[in-house]
Every structure is written in C-alpha cells, then in structure tokens.
Protein backbone atom coordinates (compact mmCIF):
# COMPACT_ATOMS: atom_id res chain seq x y z
CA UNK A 1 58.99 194.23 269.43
CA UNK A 2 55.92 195.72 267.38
CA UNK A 3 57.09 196.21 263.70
CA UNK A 4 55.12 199.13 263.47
CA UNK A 5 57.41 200.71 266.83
CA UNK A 6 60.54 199.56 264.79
CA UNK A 7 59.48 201.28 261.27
CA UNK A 8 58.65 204.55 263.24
CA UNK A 9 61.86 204.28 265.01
CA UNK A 10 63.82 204.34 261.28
CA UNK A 11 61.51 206.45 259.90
CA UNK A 12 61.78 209.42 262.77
CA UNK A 13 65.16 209.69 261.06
CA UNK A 14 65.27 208.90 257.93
CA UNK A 15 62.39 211.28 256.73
CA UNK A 16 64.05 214.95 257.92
CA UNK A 17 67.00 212.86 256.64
CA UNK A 18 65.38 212.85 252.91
CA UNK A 19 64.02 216.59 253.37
CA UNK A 20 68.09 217.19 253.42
CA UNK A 21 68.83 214.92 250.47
CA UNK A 22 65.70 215.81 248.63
CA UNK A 23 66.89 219.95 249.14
CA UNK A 24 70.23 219.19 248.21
CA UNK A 25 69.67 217.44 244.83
CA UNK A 26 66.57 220.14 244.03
CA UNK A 27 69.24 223.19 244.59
CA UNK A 28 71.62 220.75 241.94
CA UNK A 29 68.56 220.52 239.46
CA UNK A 30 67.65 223.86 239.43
CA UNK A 31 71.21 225.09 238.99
CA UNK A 32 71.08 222.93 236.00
CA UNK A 33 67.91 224.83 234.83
CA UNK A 34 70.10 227.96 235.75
CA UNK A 35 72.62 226.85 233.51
CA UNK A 36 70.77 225.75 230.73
CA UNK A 37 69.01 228.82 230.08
CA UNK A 38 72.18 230.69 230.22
CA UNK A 39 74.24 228.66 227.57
CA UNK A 40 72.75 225.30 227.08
CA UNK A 41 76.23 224.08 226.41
CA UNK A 42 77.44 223.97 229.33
CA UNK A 43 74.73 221.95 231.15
CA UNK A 44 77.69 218.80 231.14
CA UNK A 45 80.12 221.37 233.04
CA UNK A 46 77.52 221.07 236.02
CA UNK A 47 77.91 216.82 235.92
CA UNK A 48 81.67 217.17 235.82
CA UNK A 49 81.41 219.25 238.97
CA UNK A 50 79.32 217.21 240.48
CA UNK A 51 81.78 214.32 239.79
CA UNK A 52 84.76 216.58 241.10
CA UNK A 53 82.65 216.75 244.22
CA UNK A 54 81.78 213.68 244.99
CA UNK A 55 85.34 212.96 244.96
CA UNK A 56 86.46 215.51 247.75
CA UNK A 57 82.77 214.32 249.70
CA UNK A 58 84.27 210.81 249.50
CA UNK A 59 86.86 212.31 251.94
CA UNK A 60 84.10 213.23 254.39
CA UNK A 61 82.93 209.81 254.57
CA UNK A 62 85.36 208.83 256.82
CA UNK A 63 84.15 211.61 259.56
CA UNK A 64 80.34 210.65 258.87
CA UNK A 65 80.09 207.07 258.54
CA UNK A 66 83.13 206.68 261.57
CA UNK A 67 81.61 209.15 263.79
CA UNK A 68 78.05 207.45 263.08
CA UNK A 69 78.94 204.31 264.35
CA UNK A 70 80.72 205.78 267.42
CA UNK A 71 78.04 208.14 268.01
CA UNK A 72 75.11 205.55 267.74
CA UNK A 73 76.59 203.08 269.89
CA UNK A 74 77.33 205.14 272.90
CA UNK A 75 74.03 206.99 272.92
CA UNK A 76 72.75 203.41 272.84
CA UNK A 77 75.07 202.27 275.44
CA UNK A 78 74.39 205.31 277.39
CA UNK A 79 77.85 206.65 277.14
CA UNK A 80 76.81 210.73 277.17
CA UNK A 81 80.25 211.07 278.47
CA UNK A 82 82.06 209.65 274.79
CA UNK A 83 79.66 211.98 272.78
CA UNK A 84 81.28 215.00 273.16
CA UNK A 85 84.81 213.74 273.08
CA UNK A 86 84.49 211.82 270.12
CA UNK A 87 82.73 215.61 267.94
CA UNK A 88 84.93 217.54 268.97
CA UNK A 89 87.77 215.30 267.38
CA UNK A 90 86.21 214.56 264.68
CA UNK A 91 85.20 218.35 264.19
CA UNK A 92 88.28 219.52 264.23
CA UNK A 93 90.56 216.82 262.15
CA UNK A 94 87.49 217.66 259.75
CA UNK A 95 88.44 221.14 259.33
CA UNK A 96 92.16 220.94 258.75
CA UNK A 97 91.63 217.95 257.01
CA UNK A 98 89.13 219.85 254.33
CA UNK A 99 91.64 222.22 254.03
CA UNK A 100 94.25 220.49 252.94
CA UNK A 101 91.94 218.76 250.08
CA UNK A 102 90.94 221.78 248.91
CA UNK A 103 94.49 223.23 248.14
CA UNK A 104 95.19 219.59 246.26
CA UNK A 105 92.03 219.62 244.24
CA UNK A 106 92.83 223.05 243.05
CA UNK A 107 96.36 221.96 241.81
CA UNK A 108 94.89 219.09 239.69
CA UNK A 109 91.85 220.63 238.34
CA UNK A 110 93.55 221.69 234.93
CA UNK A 111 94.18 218.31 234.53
CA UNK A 112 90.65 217.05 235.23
CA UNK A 113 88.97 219.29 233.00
CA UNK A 114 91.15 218.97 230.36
CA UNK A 115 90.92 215.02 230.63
CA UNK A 116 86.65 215.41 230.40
CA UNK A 117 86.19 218.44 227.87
CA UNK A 118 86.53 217.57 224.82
CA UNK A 119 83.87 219.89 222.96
CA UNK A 120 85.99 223.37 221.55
CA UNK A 121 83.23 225.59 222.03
CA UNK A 122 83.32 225.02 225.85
CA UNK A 123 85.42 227.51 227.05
CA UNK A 124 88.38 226.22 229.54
CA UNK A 125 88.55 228.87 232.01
CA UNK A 126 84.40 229.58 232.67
CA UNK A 127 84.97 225.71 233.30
CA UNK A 128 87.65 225.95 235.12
CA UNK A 129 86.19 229.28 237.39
CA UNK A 130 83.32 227.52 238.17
CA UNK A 131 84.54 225.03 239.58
CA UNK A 132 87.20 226.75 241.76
CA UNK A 133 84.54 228.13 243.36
CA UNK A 134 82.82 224.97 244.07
CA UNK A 135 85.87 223.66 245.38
CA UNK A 136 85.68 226.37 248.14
CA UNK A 137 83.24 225.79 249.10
CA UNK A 138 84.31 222.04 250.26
CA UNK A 139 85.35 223.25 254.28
CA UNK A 140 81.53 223.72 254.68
CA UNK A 141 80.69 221.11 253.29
CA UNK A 142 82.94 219.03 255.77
CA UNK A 143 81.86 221.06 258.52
CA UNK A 144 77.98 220.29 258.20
CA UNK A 145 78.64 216.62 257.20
CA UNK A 146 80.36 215.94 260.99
CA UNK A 147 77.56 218.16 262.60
CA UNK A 148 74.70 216.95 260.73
CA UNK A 149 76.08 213.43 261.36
CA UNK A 150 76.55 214.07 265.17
CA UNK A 151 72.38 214.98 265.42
CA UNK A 152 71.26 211.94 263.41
CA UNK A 153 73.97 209.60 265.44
CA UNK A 154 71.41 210.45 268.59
CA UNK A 155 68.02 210.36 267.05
CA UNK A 156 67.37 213.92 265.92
CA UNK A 157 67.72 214.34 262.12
CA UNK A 158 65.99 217.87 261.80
CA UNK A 159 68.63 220.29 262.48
CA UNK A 160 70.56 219.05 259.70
CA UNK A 161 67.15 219.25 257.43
CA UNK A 162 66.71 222.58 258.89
CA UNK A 163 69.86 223.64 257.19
CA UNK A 164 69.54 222.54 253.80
CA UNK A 165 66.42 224.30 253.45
CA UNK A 166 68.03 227.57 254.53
CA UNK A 167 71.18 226.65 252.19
CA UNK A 168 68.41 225.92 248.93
CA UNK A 169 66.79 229.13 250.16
CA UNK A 170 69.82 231.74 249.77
CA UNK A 171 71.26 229.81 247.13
CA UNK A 172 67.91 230.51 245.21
CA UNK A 173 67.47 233.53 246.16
CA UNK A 174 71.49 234.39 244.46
CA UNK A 175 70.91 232.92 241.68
CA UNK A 176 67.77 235.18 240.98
CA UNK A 177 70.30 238.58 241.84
CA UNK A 178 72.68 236.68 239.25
CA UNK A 179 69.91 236.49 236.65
CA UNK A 180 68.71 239.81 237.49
CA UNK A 181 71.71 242.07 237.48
CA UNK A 182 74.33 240.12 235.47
CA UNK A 183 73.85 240.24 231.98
CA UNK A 184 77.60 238.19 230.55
CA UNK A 185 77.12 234.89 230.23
CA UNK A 186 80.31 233.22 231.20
CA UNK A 187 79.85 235.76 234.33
CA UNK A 188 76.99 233.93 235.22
CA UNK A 189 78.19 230.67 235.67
CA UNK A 190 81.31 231.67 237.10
CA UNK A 191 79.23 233.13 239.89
CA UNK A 192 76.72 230.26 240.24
CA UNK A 193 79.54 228.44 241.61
CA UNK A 194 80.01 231.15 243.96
CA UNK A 195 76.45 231.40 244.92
CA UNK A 196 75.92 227.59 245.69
CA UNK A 197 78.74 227.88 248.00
CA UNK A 198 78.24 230.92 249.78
CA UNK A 199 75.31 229.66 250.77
CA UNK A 200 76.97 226.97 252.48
CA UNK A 201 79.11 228.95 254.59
CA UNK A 202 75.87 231.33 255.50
CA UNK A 203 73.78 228.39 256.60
CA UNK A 204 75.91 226.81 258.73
CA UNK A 205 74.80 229.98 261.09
CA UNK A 206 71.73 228.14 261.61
CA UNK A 207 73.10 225.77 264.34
CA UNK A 208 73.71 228.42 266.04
CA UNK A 209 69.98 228.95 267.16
CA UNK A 210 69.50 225.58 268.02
CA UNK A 211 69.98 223.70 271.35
CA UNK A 212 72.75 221.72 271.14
CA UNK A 213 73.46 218.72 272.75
CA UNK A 214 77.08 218.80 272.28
CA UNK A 215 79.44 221.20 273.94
CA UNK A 216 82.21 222.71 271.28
CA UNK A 217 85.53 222.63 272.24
CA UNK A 218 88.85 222.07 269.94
CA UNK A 219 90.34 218.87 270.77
CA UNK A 220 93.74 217.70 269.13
CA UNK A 221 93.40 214.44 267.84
CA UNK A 222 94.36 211.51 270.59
CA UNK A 223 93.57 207.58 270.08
CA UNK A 224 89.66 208.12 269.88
CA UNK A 225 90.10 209.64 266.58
CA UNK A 226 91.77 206.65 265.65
CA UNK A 227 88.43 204.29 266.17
CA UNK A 228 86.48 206.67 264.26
CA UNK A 229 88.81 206.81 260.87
CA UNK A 230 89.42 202.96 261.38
CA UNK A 231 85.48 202.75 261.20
CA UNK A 232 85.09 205.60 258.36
CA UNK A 233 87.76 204.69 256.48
CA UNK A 234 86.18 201.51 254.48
CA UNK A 235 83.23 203.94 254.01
CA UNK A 236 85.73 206.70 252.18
CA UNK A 237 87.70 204.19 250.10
CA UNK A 238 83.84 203.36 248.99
CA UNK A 239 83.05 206.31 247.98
CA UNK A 240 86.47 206.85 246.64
CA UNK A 241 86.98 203.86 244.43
CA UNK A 242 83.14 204.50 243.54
CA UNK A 243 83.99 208.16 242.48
CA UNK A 244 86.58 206.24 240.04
CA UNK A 245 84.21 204.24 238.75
CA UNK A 246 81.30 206.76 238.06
CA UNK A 247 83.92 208.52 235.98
CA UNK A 248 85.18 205.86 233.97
CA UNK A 249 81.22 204.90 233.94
CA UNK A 250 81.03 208.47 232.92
CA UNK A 251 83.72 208.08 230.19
CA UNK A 252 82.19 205.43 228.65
CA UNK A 253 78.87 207.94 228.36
CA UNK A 254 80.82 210.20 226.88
CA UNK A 255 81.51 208.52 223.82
CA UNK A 256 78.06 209.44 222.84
CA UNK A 257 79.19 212.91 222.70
CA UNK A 258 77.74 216.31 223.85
CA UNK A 259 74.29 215.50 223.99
CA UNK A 260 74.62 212.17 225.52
CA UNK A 261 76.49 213.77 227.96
CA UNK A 262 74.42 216.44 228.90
CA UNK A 263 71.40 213.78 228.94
CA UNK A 264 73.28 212.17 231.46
CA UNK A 265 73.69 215.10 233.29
CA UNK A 266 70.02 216.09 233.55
CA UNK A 267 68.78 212.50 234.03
CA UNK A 268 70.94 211.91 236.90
CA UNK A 269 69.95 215.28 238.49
CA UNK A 270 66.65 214.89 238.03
CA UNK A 271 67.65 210.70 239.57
CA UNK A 272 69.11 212.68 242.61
CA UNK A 273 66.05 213.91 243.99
CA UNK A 274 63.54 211.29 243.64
CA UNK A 275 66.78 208.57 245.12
CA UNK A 276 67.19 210.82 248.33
CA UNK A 277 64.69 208.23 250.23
CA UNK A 278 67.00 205.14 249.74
CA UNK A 279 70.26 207.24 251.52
CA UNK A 280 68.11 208.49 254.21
CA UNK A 281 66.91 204.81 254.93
CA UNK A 282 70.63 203.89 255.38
CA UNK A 283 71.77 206.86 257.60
CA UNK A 284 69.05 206.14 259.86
CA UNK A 285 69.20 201.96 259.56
CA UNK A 286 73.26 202.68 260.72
CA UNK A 287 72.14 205.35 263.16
CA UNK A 288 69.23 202.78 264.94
CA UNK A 289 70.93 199.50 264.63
CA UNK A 290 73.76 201.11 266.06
CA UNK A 291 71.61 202.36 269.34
CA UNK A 292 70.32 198.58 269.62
CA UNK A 293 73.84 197.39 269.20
CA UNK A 294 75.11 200.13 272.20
CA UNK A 295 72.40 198.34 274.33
CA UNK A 296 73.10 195.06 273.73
CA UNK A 297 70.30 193.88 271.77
CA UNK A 298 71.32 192.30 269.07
CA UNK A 299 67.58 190.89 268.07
CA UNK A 300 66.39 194.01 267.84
CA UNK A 301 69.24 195.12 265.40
CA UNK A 302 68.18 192.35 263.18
CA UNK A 303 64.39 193.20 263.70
CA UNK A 304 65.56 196.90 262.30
CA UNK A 305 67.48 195.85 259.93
CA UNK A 306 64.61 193.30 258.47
CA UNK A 307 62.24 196.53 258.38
CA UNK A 308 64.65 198.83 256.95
CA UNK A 309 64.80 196.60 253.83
CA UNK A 310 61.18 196.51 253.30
CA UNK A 311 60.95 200.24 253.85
CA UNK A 312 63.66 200.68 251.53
CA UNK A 313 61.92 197.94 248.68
CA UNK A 314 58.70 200.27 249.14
CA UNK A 315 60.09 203.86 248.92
CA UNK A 316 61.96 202.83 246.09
CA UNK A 317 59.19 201.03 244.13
CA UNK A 318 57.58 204.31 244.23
CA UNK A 319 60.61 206.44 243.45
CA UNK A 320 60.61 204.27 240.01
CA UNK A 321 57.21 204.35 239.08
CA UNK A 322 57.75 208.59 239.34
CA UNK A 323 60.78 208.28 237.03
CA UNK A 324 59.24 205.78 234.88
CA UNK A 325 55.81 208.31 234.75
CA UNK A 326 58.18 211.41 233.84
CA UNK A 327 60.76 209.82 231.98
CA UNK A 328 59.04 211.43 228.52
CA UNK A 329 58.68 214.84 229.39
CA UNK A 330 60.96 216.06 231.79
CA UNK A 331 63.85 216.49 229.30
CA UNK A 332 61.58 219.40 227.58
CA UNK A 333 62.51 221.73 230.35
CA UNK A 334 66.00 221.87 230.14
CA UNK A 335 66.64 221.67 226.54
CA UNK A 336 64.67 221.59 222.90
CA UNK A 337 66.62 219.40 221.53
CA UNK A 338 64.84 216.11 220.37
CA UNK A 339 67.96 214.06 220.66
CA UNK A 340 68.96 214.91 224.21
CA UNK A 341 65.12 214.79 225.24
CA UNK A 342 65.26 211.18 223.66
CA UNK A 343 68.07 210.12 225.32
CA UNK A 344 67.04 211.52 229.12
CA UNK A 345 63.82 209.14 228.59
CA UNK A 346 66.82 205.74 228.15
CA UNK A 347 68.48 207.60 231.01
CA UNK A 348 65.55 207.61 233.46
CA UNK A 349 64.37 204.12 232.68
CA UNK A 350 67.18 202.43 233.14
CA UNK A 351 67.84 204.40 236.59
CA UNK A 352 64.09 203.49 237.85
CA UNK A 353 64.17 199.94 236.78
CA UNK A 354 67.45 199.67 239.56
CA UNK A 355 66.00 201.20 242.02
CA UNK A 356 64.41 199.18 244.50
CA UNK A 357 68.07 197.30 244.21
CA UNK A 358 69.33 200.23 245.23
CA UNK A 359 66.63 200.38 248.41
CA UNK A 360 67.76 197.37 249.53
CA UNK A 361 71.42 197.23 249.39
CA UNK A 362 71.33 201.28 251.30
CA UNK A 363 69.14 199.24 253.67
CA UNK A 364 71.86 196.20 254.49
CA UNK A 365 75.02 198.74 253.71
CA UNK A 366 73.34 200.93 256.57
CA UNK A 367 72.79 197.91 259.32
CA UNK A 368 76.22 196.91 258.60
CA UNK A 369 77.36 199.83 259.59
CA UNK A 370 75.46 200.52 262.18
CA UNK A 371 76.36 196.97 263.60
CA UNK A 372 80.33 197.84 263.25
CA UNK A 373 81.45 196.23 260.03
CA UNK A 374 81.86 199.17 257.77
CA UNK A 375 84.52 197.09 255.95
CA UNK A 376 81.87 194.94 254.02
CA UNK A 377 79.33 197.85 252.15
CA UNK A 378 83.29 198.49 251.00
CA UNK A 379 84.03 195.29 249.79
CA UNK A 380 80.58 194.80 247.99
CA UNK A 381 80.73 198.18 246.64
CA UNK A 382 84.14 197.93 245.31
CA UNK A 383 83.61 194.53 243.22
CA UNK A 384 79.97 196.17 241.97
CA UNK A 385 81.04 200.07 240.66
CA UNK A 386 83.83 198.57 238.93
CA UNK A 387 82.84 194.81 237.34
CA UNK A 388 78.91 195.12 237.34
CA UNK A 389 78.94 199.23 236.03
CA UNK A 390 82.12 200.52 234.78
CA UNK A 391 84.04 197.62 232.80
CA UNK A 392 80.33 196.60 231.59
CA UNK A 393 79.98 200.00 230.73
CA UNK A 394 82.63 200.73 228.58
CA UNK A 395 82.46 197.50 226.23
CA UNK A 396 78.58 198.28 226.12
CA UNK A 397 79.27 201.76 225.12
CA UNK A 398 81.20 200.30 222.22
CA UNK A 399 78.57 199.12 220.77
CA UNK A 400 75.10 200.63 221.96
CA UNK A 401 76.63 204.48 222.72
CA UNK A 402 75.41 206.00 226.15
CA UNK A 403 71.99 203.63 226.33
CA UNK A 404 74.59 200.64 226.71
CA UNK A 405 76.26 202.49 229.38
CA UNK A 406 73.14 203.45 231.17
CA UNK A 407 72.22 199.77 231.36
CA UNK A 408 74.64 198.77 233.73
CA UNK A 409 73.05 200.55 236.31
CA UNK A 410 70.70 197.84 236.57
CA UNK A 411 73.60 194.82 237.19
CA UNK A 412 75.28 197.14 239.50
CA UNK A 413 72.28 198.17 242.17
CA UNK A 414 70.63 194.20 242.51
CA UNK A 415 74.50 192.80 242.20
CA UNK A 416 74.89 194.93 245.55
CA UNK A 417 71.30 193.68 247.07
CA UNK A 418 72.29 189.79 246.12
CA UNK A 419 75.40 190.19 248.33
CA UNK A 420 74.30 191.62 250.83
CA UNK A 421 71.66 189.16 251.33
CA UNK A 422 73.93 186.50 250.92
CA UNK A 423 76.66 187.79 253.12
CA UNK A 424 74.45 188.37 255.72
CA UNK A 425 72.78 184.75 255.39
CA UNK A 426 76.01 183.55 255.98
CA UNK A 427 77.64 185.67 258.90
CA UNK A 428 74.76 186.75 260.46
CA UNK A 429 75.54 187.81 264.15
CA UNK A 430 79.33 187.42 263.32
CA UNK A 431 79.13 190.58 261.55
CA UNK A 432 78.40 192.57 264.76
CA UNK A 433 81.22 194.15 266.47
CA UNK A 434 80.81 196.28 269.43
CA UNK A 435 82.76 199.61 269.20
CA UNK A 436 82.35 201.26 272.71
C-alpha cells in the first residue's frame, strides 16, 4: 500500500468534508458580525445558542456516527443490498426523533436562559425569540446530518458540501433583506434566528438534483435500527456529556463577566472555522477504515489510520499558526472595546496552542469508529471534557478569570491524543469489531 494512495483515499473525503464545516462555522461568524453591529450586547446570546445547539446536535450523533459505521462497512464488504435498508431507518427514526427534541427543548428554554443571563440590559424575550427559532430549525438539521452522513459513508462527500454552500448562500443573502428593510433592533435578531434556519429547510432541496444512490422509502424501525443506535449511541452520550461540560467550562468563563463572555464567543467562532479540518479528518478516517474493515483488511485500516494522524498533526499545525498570526487583530472587527479585543487575543492562543492535540485525537476517535468501537472516543472523551477542561476550569477561573479557563483547553485536547495512543498501543487489533 503506497502512503501517498492511502492519504488521497482520506483526503477525497475529508476535504468537501471541511468545505461543509468550514461554511457552517463562516455562516456562525458572520451572524456574529450581524449581531454585533446591531446591539453589540448581545454578541454572548449567539454562544449560548450555539451551546443550546450543540446539545440537541448531540442527539444526531447517534444517527451519524451509527449509520457511519454501518454504512462504511457494507460498502466495503460489498453489501449494496444493507445500504438502503439501513437510510431509510435511520431517516425516518431521525425525523420523529427530531421532533420530539424540539418540543422538549422549547419547554426548558426559560430555564436555560435564565440560568446563563445574568446581565439586566439583555432583554429575556429577544433572547428567548431567537432562540425558538433556532430550535426549529433542529428537524433539518437532523435530516441533512443522516443524508450527508449516508454520501460520505460510501466515498462521496460533495453533496453534503454542496449544501452548505447553498444554506451560507440564502442565509446571507436574508440577513442582508433583514439589514435592509428592518430597522428595530430586537426585530433583527429575532429574525436572524429565523433566517439561519430557513435556510436550512430551503437547502435541503438541493438533494433533490442530485443522483442518488439510495432509494427513499419510509421504513418503521425493525432490529437493524437497533445496530445502528447501539453503534451511535457512545458517540451521542459524547457529545452529550461534552455539551455538559462546555457549559460548565462556559460557566466558569462567565465569571469574567460580559466581556469575557462575549470574547469567548467571538474567539470560539472565529476557532470554528479554521478547526473544521481536524472533524473532516475524522469523518473520513471512520468512513475509510470502515471500507477496509468491510473488506477484511485489517492492515490497511491501520495503514489509514497511521496517515490520518499525520494528516491531522499537519492540518492542524497550520490551523494554529493562522490563529496564532490573527490572534491580535481579529477582535477589532466585532467590537471596539480594548478589553474584549484583549481578551479574544488569550482566547485564540490558548485554542491554537491545542490544536494539533486536537488533530490527532479526531484522527484515532475517527479509526475507532470506523473500526467498530465507538464506545472508546466515549470513554476518553468523557474523563477529558470533564477532569482535564471543566473541573480545571472552574478552580482556574477562581483565580485567573476567563484566561484560567481558556487554559484548559490545552490539558483537555493532548489528554485525549495521549489516550488514544496509549489505548491503541495496548489493544491494537482487539479494538476491531466487524459490524456486518
């Protein structure tokens, strides 16, 4: 096996896989901007969204990561027949299950707001609109997760980057009608949360004018379905317990106050775009280690796995050295205050110096997948969010305000790399598990 045959294989993927990520967290940044040009004030409301978010995504974990596996491993098996049996399943579980999140989240989001804001000159209920709005937009968001993950299971990653750049388009092109014909405030931000998921809904026409490989039908859930939440649901209590954690991580920033929370929120915006290669490296590490696994070939899943790490090391190097390069300037163009601009610059270089950690753990979490053991990125995860970031986090804050808090993004991201290198050192091919 040529290494350069193997990196081409994970790149093939992984790259319309950033274009997606990259799109995604650019539309988040520039609704920021939006925001912060309306009433700079409520640039924070934005990060507590985003939070609020990534706890309902957490919930499509368990459709992505289980279908991934499942997916991968009979197209490398050659099992065309299980492809279509297991989306459809998935698909529509995903629906009814998105659904029913979205009517829970909107019962407790009085509570979550009123837990986070703290400021009395952010109003409740622009707060509180905004993110309604978000919220409803959470069945797309489910529906493109299971049908972007279905095309990168098999290989082709560019429908899914295909519709993020006609999501960022309309979304942009709302938010300029918003800025154009709206002229309240609290209006405004009420319906950038309407915009940004509008958009959602609209671009999920896009599949529509491309060749699928899977026929759609409705299928009631039957025992298959049961394979691919067994697989996903390590992945979701991941993301889950890690959604816990970023908030009390996100606490503990608070403590700072306003302007070290909406730091936080531009810094880790701004993060979001330039981390998009190190998640694309582990969708398409799970999605090509799980192909060599379907086939049998268990050197050549270690062979991929080897390279995605050093891909992953490299991307990321460079991803830090841009964050390091910007870290004094970008703040100016979402606020003029000195102290918030100040504080971004901690923000950013405390994100870049973890993130070739964070290239290399995405790397392992994604071959562990990929190989069947979606239980161990879990376990890592779960001991790493909450001892190595939040916990650290909150007696730092104590102490040294946000900037402590920020530091413990550099204990989390290598704690994950050093077990992951030592797990696998020690299981090695036990970790494998065959799922077809």
């Amino acid at each position: 096996m040529r290494k350069e045959s193997l990196g081409r294989e994970i790149i093939s993927i992984a790259f319309p896989t950033m274009i997606s990520g990259l799109t995604d967290s650019i539309l988040n940044l520039l609704t920021i901007i939006f925001i912060s040009k309306t009433a700079s004030e409520y640039i924070g409301v934005v990060s507590l969204a985003s939070y609020l978010m990534m706890i309902v995504a957490s919930i499509t974990t368990i459709f992505m990561i289980g279908l991934l596996v499942v997916l991968s491993q009979s197209y490398g098996a050659d099992r065309k027949d299980l492809l279509n049996q297991y989306f459809n399943e998935a698909f529509t579980l995903s629906i009814a299950v998105s659904l029913m999140i979205f009517l829970i989240s909107y019962q407790l989001i009085d509570q979550y707001i009123r837990s986070m804001i703290k400021d009395q000159a952010i109003s409740i209920d622009v707060v509180r609109s905004y993110m309604i709005w978000r919220l409803i937009g959470s069945p797309a968001m489910f529906i493109n997760s299971v049908i972007a993950t279905a095309y990168r299971s098999i290989g082709r990653a560019w429908p899914s980057a295909i519709y993020s750049l006609v999501n960022i388009s309309i979304a942009l092109t709302g938010l300029g009608s918003i800025d154009y014909y709206v002229k309240d405030v609290y209006q405004k931000i009420s319906l950038t949360g309407l915009v940004i998921s509008a958009s959602q809904y609209i671009s999920l026409t896009t599949y529509l004018f491309i060749k699928s490989p899977f026929i759609f039908r409705p299928a009631l859930p039957s025992r298959r379905i049961l394979i691919i939440l067994g697989l996903g649901l390590p992945a979701t209590l991941e993301r889950f317990v890690s959604s816990i954690g970023q908030n009390i991580y996100l606490n503990a920033v608070s403590r700072g106050g306003i302007q070290a929370l909406n730091a936080h929120s531009i810094g880790i915006n701004v993060e979001s775009i330039i981390i998009s290669p190190s998640f694309s490296i582990g969708i398409a590490s799970s999605a090509v280690v799980g192909h060599a696994v379907g086939a049998n070939n268990v050197e050549k899943a270690e062979a991929l796995l080897r390279e995605s790490v050093k891909i992953g090391v490299l991307w990321m190097s460079i991803a830090a050295a841009i964050l390091i390069g910007i870290s004094p300037f970008i703040g100016h163009v979402f606020t003029r205050e000195d102290e918030t601009i100040r504080l971004v610059m901690f923000y950013l270089i405390f994100a870049a110096l973890s993130e070739p950690g964070l290239g290399i753990s995405q790397a392992y979490y994604g071959a562990f997948r990929g190989m069947g053991s979606t239980y161990l990125p879990f376990l890592i995860s779960i001991f790493s969010v909450l001892m190595l970031r939040a916990l650290p986090a909150q007696i730092l804050s104590l102490y040294y305000g946000a900037v402590g808090a920020w530091f413990t993004q550099i204990t989390d991201m290598y704690g994950r790399s050093l077990m992951s290198y030592v797990i696998y050192k020690i299981l090695r091919r036990r970790i494998v598990i065959k799922v077809v």
